[in-house]
C-alpha atoms as a PDB file:
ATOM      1  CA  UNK A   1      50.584  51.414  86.133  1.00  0.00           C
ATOM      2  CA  UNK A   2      48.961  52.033  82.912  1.00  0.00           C
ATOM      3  CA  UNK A   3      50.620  55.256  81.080  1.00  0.00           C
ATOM      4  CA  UNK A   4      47.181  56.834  79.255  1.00  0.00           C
ATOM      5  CA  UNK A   5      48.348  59.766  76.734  1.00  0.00           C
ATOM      6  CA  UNK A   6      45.333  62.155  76.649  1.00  0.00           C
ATOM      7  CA  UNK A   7      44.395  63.779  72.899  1.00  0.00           C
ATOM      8  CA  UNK A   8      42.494  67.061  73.661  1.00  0.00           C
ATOM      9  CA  UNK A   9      43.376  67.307  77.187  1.00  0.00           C
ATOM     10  CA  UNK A  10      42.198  70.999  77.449  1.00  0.00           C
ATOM     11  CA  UNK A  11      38.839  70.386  75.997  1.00  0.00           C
ATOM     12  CA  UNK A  12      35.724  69.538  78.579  1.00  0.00           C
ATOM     13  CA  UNK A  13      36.473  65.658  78.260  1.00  0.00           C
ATOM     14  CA  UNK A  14      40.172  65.874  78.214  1.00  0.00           C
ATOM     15  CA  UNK A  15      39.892  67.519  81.907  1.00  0.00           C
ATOM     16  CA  UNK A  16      37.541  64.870  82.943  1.00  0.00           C
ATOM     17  CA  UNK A  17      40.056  62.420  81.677  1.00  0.00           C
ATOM     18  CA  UNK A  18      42.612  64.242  83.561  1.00  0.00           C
ATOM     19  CA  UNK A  19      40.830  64.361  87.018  1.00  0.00           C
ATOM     20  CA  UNK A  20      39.834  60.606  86.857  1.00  0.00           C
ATOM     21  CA  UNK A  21      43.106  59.300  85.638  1.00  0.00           C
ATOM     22  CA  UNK A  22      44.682  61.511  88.919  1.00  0.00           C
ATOM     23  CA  UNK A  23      42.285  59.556  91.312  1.00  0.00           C
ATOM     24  CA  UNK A  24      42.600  55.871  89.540  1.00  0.00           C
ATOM     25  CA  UNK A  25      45.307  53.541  91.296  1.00  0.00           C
ATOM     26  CA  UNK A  26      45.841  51.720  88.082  1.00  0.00           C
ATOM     27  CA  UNK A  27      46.130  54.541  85.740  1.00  0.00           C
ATOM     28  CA  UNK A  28      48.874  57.321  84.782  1.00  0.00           C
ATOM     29  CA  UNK A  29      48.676  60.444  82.565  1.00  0.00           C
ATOM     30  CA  UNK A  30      52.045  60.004  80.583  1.00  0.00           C
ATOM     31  CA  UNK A  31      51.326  62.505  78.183  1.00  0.00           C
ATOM     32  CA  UNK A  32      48.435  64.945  77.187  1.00  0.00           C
ATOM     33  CA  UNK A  33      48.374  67.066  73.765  1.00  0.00           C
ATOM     34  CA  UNK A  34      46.218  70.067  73.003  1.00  0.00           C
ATOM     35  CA  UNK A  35      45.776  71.812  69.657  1.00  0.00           C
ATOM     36  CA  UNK A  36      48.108  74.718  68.581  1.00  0.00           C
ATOM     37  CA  UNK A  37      48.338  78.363  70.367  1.00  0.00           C
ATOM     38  CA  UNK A  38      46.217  77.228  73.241  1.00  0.00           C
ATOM     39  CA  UNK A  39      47.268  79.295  76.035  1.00  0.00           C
ATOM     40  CA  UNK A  40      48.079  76.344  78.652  1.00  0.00           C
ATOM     41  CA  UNK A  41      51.005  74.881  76.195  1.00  0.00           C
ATOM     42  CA  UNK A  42      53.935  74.057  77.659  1.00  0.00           C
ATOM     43  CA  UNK A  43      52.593  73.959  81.300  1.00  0.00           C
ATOM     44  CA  UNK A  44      52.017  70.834  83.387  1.00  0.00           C
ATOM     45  CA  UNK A  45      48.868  68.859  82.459  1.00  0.00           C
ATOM     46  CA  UNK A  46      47.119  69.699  85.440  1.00  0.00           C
ATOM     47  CA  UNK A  47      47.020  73.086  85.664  1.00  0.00           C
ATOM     48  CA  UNK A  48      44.250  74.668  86.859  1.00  0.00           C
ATOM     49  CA  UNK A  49      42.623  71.506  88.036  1.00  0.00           C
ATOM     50  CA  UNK A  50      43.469  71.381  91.659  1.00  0.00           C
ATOM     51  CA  UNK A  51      45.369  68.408  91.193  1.00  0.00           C
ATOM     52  CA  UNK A  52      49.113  67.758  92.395  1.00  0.00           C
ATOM     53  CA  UNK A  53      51.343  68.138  89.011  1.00  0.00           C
ATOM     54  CA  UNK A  54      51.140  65.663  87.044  1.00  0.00           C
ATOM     55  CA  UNK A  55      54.991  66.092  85.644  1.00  0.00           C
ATOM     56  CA  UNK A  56      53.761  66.298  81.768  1.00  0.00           C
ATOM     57  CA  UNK A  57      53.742  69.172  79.957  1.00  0.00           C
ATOM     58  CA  UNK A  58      51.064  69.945  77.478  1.00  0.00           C
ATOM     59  CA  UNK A  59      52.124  69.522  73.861  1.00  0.00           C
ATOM     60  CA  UNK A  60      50.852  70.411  70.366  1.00  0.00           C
ATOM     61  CA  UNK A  61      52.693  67.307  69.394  1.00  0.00           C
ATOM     62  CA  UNK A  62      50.549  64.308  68.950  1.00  0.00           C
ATOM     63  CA  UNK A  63      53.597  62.293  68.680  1.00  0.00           C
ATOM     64  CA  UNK A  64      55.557  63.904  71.836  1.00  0.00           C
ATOM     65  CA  UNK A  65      52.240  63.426  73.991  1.00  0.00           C
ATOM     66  CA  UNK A  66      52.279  59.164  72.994  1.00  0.00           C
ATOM     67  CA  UNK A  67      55.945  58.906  73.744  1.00  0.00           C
ATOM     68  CA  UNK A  68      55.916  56.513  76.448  1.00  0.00           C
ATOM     69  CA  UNK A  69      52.472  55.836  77.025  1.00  0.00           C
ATOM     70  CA  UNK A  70      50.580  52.440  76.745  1.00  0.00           C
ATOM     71  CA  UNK A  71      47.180  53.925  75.155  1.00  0.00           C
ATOM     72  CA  UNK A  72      45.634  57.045  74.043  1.00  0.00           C
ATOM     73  CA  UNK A  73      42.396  58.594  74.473  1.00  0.00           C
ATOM     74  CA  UNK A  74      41.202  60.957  72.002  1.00  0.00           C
ATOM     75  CA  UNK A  75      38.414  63.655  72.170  1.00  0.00           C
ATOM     76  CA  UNK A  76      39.302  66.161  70.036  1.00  0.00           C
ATOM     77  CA  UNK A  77      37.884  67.752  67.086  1.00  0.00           C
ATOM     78  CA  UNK A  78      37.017  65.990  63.910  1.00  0.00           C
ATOM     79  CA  UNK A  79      40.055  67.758  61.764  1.00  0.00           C
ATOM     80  CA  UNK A  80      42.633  66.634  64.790  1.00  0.00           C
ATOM     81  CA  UNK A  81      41.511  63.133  64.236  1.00  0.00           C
ATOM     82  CA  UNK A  82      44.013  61.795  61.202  1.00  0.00           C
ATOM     83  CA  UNK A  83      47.145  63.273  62.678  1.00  0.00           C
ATOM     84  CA  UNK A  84      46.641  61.488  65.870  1.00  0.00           C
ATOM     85  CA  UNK A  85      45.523  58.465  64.323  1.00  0.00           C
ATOM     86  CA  UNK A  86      48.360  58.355  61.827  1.00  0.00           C
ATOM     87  CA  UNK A  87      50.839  59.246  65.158  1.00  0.00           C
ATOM     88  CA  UNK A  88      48.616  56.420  66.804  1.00  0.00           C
ATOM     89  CA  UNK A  89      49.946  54.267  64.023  1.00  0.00           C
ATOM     90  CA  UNK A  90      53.493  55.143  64.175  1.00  0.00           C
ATOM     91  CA  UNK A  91      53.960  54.599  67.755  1.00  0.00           C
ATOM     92  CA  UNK A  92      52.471  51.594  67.487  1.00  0.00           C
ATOM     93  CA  UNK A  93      49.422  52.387  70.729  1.00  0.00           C
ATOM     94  CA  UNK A  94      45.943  51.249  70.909  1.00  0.00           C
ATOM     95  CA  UNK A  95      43.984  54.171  70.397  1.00  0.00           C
ATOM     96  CA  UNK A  96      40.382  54.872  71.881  1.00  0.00           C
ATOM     97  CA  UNK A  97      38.687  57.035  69.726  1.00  0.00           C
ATOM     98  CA  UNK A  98      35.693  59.133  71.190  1.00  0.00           C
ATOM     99  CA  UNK A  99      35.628  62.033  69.152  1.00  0.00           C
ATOM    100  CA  UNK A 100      32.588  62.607  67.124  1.00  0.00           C
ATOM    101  CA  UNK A 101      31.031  63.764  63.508  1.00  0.00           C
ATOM    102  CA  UNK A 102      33.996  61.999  62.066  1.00  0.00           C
ATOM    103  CA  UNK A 103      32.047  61.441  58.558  1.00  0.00           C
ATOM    104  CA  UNK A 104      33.207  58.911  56.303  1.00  0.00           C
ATOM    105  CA  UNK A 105      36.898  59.924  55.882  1.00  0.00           C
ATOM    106  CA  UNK A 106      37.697  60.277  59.351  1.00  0.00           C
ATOM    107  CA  UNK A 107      35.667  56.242  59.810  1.00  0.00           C
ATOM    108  CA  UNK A 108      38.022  54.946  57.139  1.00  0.00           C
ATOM    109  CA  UNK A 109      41.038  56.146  58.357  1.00  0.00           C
ATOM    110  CA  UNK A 110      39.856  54.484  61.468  1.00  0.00           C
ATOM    111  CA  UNK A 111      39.118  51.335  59.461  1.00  0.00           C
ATOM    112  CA  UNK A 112      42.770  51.737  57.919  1.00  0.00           C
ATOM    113  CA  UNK A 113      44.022  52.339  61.376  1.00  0.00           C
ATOM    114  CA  UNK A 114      42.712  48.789  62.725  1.00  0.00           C
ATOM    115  CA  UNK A 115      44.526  46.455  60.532  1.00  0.00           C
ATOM    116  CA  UNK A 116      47.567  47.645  62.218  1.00  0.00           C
ATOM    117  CA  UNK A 117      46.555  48.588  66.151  1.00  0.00           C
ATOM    118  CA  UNK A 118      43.684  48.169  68.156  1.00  0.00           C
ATOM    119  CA  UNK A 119      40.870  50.506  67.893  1.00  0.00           C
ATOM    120  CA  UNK A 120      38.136  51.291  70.400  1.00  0.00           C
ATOM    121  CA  UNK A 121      35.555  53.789  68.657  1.00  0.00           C
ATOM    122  CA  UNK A 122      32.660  54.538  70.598  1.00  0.00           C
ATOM    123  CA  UNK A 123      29.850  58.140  70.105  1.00  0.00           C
ATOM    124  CA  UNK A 124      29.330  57.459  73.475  1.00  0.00           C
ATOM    125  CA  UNK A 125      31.166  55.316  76.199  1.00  0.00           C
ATOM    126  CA  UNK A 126      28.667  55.665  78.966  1.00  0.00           C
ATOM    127  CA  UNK A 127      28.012  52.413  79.931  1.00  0.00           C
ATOM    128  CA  UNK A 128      24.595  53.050  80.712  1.00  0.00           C
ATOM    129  CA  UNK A 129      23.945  54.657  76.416  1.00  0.00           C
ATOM    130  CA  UNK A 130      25.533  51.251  75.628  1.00  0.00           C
ATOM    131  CA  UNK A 131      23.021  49.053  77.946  1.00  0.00           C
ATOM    132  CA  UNK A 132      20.614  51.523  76.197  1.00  0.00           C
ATOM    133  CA  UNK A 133      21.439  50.808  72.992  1.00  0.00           C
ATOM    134  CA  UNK A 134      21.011  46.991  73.169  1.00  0.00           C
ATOM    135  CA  UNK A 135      17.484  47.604  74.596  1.00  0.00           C
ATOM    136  CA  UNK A 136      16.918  49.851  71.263  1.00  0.00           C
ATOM    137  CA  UNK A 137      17.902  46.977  69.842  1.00  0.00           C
ATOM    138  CA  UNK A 138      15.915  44.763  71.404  1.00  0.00           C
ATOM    139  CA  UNK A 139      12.684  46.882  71.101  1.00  0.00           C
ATOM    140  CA  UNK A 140      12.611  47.637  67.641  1.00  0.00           C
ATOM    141  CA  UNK A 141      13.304  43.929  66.570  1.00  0.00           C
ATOM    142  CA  UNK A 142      10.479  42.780  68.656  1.00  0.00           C
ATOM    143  CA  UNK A 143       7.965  45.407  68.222  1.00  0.00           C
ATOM    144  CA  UNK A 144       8.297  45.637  64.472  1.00  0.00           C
ATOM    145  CA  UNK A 145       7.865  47.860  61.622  1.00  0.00           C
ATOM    146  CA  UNK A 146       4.275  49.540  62.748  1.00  0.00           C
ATOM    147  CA  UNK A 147       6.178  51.172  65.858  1.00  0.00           C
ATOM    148  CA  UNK A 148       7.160  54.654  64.740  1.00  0.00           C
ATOM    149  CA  UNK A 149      10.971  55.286  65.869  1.00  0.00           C
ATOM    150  CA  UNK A 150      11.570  58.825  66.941  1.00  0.00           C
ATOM    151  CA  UNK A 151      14.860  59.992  68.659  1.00  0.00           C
ATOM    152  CA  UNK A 152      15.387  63.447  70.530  1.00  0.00           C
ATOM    153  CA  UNK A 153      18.479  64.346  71.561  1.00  0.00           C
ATOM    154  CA  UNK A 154      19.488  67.838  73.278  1.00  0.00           C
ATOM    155  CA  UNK A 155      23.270  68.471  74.360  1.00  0.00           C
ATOM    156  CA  UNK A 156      25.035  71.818  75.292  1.00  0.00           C
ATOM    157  CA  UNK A 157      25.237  75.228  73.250  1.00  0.00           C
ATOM    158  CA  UNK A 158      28.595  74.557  72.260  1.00  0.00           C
ATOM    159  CA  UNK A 159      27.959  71.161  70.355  1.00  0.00           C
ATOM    160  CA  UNK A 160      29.229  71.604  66.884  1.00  0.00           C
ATOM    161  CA  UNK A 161      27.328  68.711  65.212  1.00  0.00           C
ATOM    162  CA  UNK A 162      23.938  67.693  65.158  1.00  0.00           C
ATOM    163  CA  UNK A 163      22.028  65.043  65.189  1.00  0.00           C
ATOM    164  CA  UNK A 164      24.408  63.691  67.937  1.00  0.00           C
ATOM    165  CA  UNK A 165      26.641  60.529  67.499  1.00  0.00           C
ATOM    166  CA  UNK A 166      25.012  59.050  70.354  1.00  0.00           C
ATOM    167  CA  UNK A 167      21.615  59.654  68.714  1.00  0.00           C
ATOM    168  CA  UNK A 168      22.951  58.020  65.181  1.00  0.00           C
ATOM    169  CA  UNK A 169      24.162  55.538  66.913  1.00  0.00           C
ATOM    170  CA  UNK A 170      20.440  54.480  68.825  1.00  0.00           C
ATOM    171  CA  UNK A 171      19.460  55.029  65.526  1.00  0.00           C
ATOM    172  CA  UNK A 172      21.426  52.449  63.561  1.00  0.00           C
ATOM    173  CA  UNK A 173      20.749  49.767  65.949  1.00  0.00           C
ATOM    174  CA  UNK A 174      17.191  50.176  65.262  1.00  0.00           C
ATOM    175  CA  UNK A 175      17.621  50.025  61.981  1.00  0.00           C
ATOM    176  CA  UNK A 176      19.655  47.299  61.921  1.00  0.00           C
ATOM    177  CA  UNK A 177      17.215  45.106  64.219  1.00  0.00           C
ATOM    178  CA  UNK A 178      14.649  45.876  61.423  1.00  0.00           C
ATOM    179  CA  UNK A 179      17.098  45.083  58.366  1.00  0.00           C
ATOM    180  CA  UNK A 180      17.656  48.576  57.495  1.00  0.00           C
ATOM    181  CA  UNK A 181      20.342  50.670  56.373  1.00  0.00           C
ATOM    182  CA  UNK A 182      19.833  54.209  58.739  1.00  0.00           C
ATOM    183  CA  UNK A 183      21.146  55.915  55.403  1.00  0.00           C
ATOM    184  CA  UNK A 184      17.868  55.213  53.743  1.00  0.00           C
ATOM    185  CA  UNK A 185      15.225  55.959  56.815  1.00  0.00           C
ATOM    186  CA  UNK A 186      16.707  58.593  58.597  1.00  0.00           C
ATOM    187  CA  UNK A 187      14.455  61.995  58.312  1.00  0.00           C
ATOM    188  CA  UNK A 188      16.375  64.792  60.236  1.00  0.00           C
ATOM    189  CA  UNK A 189      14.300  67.007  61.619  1.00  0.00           C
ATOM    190  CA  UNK A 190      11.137  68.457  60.136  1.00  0.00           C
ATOM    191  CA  UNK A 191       9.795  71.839  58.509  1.00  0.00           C
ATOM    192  CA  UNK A 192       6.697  72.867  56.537  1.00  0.00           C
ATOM    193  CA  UNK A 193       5.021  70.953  54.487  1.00  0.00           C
ATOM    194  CA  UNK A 194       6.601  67.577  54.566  1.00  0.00           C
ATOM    195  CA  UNK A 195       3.828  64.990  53.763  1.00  0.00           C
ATOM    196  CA  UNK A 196       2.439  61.786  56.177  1.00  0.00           C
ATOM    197  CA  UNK A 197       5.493  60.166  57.776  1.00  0.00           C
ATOM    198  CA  UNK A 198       7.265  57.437  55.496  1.00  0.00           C
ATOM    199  CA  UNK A 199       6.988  53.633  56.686  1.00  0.00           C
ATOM    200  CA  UNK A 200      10.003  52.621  58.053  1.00  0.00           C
ATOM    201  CA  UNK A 201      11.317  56.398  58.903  1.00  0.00           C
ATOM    202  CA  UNK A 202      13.491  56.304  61.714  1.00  0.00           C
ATOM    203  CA  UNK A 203      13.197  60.283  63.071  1.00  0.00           C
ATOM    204  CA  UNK A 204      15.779  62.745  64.528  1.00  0.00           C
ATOM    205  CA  UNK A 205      15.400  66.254  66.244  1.00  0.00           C
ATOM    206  CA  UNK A 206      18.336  68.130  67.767  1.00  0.00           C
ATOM    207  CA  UNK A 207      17.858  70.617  70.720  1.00  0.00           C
ATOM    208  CA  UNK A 208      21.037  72.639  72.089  1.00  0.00           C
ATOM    209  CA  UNK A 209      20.637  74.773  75.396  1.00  0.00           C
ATOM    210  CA  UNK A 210      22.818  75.848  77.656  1.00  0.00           C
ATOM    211  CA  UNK A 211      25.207  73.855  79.327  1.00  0.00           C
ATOM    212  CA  UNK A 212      23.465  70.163  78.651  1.00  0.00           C
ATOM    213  CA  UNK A 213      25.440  66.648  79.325  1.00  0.00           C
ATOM    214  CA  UNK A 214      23.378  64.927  77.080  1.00  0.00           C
ATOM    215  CA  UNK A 215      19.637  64.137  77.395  1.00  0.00           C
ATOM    216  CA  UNK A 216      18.578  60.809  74.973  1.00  0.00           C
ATOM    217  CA  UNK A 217      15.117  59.899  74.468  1.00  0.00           C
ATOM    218  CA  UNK A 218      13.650  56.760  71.930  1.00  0.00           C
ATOM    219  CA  UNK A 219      10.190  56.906  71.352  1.00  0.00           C
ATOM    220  CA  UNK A 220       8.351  53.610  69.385  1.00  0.00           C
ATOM    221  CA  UNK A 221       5.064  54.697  69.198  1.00  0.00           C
ATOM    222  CA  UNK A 222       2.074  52.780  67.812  1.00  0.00           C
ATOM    223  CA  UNK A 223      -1.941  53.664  68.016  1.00  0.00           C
ATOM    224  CA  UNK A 224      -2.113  52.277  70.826  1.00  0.00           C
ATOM    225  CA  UNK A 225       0.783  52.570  72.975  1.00  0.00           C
ATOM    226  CA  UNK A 226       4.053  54.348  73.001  1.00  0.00           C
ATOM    227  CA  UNK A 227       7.375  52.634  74.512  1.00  0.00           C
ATOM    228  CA  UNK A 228       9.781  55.104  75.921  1.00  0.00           C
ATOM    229  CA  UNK A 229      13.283  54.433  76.339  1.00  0.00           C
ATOM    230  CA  UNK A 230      15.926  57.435  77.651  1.00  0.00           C
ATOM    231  CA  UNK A 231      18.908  58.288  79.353  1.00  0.00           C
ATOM    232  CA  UNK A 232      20.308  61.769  81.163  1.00  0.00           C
ATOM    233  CA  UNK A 233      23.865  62.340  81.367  1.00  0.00           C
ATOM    234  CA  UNK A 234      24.493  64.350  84.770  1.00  0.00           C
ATOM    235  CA  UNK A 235      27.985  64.646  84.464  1.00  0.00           C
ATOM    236  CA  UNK A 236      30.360  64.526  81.573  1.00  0.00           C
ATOM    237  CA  UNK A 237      32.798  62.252  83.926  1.00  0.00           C
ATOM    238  CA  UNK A 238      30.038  59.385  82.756  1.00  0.00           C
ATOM    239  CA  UNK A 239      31.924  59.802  79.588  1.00  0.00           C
ATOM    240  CA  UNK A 240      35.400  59.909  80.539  1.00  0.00           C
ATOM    241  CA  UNK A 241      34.909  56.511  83.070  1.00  0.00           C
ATOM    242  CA  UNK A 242      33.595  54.722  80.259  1.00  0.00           C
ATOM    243  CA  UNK A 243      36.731  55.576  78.130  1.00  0.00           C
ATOM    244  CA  UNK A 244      38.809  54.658  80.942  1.00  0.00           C
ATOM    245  CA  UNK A 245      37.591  51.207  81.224  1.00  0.00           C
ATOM    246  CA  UNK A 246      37.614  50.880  77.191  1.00  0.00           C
ATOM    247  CA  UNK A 247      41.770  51.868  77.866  1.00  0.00           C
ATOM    248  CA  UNK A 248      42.080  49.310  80.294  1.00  0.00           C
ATOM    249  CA  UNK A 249      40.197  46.704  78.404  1.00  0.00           C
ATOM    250  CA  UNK A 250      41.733  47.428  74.813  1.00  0.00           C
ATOM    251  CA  UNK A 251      45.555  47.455  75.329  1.00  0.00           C
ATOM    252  CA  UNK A 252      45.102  43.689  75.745  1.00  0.00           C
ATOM    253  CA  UNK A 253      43.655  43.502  72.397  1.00  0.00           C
ATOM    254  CA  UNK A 254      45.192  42.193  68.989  1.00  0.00           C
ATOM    255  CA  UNK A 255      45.326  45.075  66.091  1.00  0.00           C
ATOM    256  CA  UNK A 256      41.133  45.409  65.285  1.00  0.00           C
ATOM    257  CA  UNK A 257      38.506  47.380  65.131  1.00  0.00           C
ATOM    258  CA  UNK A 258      36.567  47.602  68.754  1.00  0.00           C
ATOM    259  CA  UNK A 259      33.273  49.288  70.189  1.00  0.00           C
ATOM    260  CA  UNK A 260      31.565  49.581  73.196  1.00  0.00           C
ATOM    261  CA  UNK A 261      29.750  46.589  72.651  1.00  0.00           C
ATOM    262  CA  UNK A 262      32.958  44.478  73.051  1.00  0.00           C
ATOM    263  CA  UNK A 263      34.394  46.061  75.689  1.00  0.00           C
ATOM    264  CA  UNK A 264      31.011  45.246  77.911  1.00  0.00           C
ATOM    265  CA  UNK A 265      31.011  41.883  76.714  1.00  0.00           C
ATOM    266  CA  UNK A 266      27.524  42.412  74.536  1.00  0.00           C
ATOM    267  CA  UNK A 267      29.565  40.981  71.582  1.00  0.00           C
ATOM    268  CA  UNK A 268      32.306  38.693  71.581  1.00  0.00           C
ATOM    269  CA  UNK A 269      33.399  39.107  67.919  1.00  0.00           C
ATOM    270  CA  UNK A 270      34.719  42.297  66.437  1.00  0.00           C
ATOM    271  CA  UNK A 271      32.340  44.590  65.949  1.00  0.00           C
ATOM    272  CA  UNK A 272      32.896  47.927  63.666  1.00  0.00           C
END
């Protein structure tokens, strides 16, 4: 039985995490940490949920919630991210990482993180954003630099960052199938005056509405034809089985750094 400490188990995916790990025959909650003052500390991890108890008490401890376990799952909040990745560290646990807007600090530390335990970091673990991805890939490599790339994205009111990771990430595998560096085509969203489009620009726009999954769309549009390629999250659980399988699949890893990619077998090398 694999012992899966959950980071952020009060937030939306942290209670998917929960439910799914109750209903696995393979998996255990062995610890599950929340951040500081949160009302439900100290209580069993399941409260609330419907579930039997799950015998572990909720924690502001990063360290106290690994004790014991054989991987941890984080979704959290970008600022949570080094403390559990340095407690990550010191416990020695492969750590899947699917918190997002992590900038370049929180990436590096990551990066540190890797030479020492294995690290799964995926924006999105849906397998079917992944499967998407490669077909971004695919399509922008093949249809070439006269296809306009435009991504929309639209997510929940309560999403803190925008464009989304999952919308970066469509983005730099576009760029990448075209030789580009998303840093230097990326236009994010558009206002006024802002001239004909740029060759090469590789567009974002953000809508946030009510209580949206995630909604994913890739346009490559040329004169004559547009290619659409999407996909609609109906249920945040998408999320949390994804991570679950990355768990299973990464605590038989050496120390590295992991994605989504490996993990469905769409790479065999290590891919950051």
């Amino acid at each position: 039985m694999l012992q899966v400490a959950i980071l952020g188990a009060t937030g939306r995916m942290g209670q998917a995490l929960l439910r799914l790990t109750a209903s696995a025959a393979d998996l255990e909650c062995g610890g599950a940490a929340t951040e500081p003052g949160h009302p439900l500390l100290g209580r069993d991890a399941h409260s609330g949920l419907g579930l039997d108890p799950a015998e572990v008490l909720l924690t502001d401890d990063p360290a106290a919630a690994l004790a014991g376990c054989d991987v941890a799952i984080d979704f959290t909040l970008p600022a949570a991210a080094p403390g559990n990745i340095a407690a990550c560290i010191e416990a020695g646990l492969p750590l899947v990482m699917g918190t997002t807007g992590l900038g370049s600090e929180g990436r590096a530390a990551l990066e540190a993180a890797a030479g020492k335990i294995p690290v799964m970091y995926g924006r999105n673990m849906s397998l079917g954003i992944n499967l998407l991805t490669e077909l971004v890939r695919l399509a922008a490599a093949t249809l070439g630099p006269e296809y306009d790339v435009e991504i929309v994205e639209a997510h929940h009111r309560q999403k803190v960052d925008a464009p989304s990771g999952t919308a970066l990430q469509l983005g730099e595998a576009a760029a990448a199938a075209r030789d580009q560096r998303l840093d230097d085509v990326a236009v994010y969203g558009r206002h006024g005056e802002t001239g004909a489009r740029p060759p090469g620009a590789i567009g974002f726009s953000s809508l946030r509405a009510g209580s949206l999954a995630g909604d994913h769309r890739v346009l490559l549009a040329a004169d004559e034809e547009i290619l659409e390629l999407g996909h609609h999250a109906v249920s945040r659980d998408v999320f949390a089985r994804g991570a679950l399988q990355a768990a299973r699949w990464l605590v038989a890893q050496p120390a590295g750094l992991y994605s989504m990619r490996n993990v469905l077998g769409l790479q065999a090398q290590r891919d950051a």
